[in-house]
N, C-alpha and C. Protein backbone atom coordinates (compact mmCIF):
# COMPACT_ATOMS: atom_id res chain seq x y z
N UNK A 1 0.85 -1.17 0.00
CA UNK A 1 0.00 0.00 0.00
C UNK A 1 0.89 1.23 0.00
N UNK A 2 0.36 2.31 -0.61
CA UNK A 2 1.13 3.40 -0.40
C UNK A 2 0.37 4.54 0.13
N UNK A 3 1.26 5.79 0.65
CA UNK A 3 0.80 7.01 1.30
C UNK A 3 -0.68 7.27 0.53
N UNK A 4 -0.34 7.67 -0.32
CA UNK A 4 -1.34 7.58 -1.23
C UNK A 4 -2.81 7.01 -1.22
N UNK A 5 -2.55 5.70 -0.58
CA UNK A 5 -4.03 5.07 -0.19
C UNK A 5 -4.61 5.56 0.92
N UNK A 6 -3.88 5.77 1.67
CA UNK A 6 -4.54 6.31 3.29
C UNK A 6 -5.56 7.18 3.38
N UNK A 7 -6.38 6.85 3.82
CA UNK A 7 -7.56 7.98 4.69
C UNK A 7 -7.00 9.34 5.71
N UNK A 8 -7.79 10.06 5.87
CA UNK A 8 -7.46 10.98 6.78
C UNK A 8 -7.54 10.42 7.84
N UNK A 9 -6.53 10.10 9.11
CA UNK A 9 -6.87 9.73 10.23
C UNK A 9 -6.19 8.35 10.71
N UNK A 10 -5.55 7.56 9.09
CA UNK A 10 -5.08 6.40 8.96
C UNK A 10 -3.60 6.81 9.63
N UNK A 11 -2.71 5.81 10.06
CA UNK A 11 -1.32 6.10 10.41
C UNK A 11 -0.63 4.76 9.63
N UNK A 12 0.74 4.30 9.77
CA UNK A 12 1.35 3.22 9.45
C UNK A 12 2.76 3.80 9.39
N UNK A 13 3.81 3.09 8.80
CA UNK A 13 4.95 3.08 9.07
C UNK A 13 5.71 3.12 7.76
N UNK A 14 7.04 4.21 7.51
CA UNK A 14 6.95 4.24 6.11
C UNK A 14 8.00 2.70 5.68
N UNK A 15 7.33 2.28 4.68
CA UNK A 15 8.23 1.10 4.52
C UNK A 15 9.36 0.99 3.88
N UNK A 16 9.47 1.79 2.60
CA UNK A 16 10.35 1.97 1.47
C UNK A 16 9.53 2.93 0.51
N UNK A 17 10.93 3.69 -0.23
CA UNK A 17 10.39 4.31 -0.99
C UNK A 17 11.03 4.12 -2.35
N UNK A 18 10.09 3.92 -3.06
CA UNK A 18 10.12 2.79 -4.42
C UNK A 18 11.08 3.72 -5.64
N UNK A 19 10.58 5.31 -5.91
CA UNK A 19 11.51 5.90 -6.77
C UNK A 19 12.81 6.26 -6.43
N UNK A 20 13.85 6.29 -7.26
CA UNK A 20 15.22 6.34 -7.60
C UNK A 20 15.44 7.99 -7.80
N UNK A 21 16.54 8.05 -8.06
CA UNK A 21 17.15 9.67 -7.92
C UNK A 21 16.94 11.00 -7.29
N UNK A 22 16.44 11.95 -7.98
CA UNK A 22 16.19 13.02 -7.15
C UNK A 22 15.36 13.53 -6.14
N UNK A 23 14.04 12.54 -6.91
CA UNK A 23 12.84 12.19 -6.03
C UNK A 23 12.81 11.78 -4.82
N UNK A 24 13.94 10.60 -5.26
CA UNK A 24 14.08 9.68 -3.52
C UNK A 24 14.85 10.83 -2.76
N UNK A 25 15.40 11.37 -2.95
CA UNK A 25 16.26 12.43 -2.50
C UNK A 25 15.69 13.24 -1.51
N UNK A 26 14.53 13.69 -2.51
CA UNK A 26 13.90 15.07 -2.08
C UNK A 26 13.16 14.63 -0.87
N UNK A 27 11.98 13.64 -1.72
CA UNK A 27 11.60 12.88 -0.32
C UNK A 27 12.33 12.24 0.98
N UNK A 28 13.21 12.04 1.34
CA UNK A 28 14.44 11.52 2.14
C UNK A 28 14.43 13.58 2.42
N UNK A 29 15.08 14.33 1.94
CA UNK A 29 15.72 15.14 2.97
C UNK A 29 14.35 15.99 3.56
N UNK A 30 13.17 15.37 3.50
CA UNK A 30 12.27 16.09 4.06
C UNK A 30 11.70 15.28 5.30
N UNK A 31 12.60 14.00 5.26
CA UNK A 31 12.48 13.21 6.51
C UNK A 31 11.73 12.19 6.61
N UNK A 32 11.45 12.00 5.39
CA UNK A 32 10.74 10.37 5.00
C UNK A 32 11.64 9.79 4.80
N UNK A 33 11.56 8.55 5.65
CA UNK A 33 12.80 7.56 5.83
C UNK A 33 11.91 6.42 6.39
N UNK A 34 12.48 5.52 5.27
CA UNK A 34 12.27 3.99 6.00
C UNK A 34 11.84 3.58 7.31
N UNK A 35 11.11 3.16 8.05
CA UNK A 35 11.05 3.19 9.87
C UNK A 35 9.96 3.81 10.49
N UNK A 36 10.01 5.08 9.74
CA UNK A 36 9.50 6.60 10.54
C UNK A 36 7.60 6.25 10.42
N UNK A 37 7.14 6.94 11.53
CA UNK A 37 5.57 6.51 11.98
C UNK A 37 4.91 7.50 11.12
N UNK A 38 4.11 7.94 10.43
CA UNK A 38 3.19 8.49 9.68
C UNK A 38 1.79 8.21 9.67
N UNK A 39 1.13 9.66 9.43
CA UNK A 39 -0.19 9.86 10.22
C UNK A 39 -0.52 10.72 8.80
N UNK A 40 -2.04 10.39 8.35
CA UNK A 40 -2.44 11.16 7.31
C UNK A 40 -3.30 12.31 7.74
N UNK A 41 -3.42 13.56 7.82
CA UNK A 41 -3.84 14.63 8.99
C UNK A 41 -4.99 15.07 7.70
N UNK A 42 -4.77 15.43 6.59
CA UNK A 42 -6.41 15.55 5.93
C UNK A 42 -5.63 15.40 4.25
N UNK A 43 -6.61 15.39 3.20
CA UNK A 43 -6.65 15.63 2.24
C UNK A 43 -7.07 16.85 1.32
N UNK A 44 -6.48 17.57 0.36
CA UNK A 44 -7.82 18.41 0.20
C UNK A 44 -8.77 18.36 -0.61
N UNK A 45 -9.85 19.13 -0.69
CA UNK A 45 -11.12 18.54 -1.54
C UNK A 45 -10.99 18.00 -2.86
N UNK A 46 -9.72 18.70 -3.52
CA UNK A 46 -9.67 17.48 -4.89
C UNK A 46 -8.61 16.76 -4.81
N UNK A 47 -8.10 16.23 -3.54
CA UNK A 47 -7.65 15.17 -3.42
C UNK A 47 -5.77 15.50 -3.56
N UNK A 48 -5.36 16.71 -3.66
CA UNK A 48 -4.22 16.95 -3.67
C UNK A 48 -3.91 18.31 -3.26
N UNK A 49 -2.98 18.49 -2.32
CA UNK A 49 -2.16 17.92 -1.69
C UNK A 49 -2.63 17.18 -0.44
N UNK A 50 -2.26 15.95 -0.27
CA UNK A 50 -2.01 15.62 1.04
C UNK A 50 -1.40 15.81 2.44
N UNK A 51 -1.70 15.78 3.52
CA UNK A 51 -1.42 16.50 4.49
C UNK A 51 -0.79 15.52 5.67
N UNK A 52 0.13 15.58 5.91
CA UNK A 52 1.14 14.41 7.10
C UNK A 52 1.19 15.11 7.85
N UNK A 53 1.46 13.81 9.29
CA UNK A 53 2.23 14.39 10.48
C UNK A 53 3.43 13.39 10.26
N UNK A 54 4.65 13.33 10.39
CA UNK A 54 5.55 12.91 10.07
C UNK A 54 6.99 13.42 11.63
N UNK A 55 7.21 12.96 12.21
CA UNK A 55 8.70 13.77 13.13
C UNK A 55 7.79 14.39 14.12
N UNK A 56 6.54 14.91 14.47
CA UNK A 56 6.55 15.61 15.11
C UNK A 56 5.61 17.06 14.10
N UNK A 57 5.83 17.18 12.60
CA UNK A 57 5.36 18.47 11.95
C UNK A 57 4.78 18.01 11.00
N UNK A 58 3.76 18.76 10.50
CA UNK A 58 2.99 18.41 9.35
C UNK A 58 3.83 19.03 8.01
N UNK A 59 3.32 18.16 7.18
CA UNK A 59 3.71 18.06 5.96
C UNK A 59 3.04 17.95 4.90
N UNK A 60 3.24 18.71 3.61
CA UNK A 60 2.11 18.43 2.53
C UNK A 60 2.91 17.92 1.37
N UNK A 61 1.85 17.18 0.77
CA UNK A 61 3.12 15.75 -0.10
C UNK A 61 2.04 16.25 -1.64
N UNK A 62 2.59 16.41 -2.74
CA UNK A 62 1.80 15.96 -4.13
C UNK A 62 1.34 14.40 -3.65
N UNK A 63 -0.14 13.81 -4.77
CA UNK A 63 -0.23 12.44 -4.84
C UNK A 63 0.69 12.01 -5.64
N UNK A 64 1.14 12.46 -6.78
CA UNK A 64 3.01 11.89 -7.41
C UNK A 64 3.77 11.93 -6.70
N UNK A 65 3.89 12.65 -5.80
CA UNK A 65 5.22 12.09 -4.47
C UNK A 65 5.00 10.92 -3.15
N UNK A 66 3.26 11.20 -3.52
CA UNK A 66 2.66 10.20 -2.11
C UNK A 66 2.55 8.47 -2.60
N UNK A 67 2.30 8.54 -3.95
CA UNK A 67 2.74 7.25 -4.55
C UNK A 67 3.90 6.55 -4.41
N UNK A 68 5.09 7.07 -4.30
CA UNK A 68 6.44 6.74 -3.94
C UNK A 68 6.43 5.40 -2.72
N UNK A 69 6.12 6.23 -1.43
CA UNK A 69 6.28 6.23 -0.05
C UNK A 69 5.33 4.82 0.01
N UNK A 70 5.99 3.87 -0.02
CA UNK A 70 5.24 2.64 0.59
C UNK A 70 5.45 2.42 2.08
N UNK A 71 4.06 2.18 2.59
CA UNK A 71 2.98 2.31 3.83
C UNK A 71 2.79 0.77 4.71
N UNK A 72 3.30 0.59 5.39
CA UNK A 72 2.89 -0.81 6.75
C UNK A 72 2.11 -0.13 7.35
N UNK A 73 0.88 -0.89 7.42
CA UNK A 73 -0.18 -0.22 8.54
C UNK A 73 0.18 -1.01 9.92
């Protein structure tokens, strides 16, 4: 499953993140990392951007970046 699937309110654990290069990058220096507990805090009405709690701070992800981030509930 990925970020991407989650409901508002859903949490899980990030598992891996599937794209390569700059992407993985970007995502990684914003503190998505393998391990880390993740909480989906809302969506917006057309469904993009998505809204994390991630570390402690919220975060807003594109659904092309939230696809990446594979999800252990």
């Amino acid at each position: 499953m990925t970020l991407r699937d989650l409901k508002p309110g859903e949490s899980g654990t990030v598992a891996s993140i599937g794209e390569k290069g700059p992407m993985r990058r970007r995502i990684m220096d914003m503190g998505v990392t393998p391990g880390t507990s993740i909480k989906v805090i809302k969506v917006a009405p057309l469904g993009d951007p998505i809204e994390i709690n991630i570390r402690g701070y919220e975060l807003s992800l594109r659904k092309d970046e939230a696809q990446y981030i594979m999800i252990e509930k």
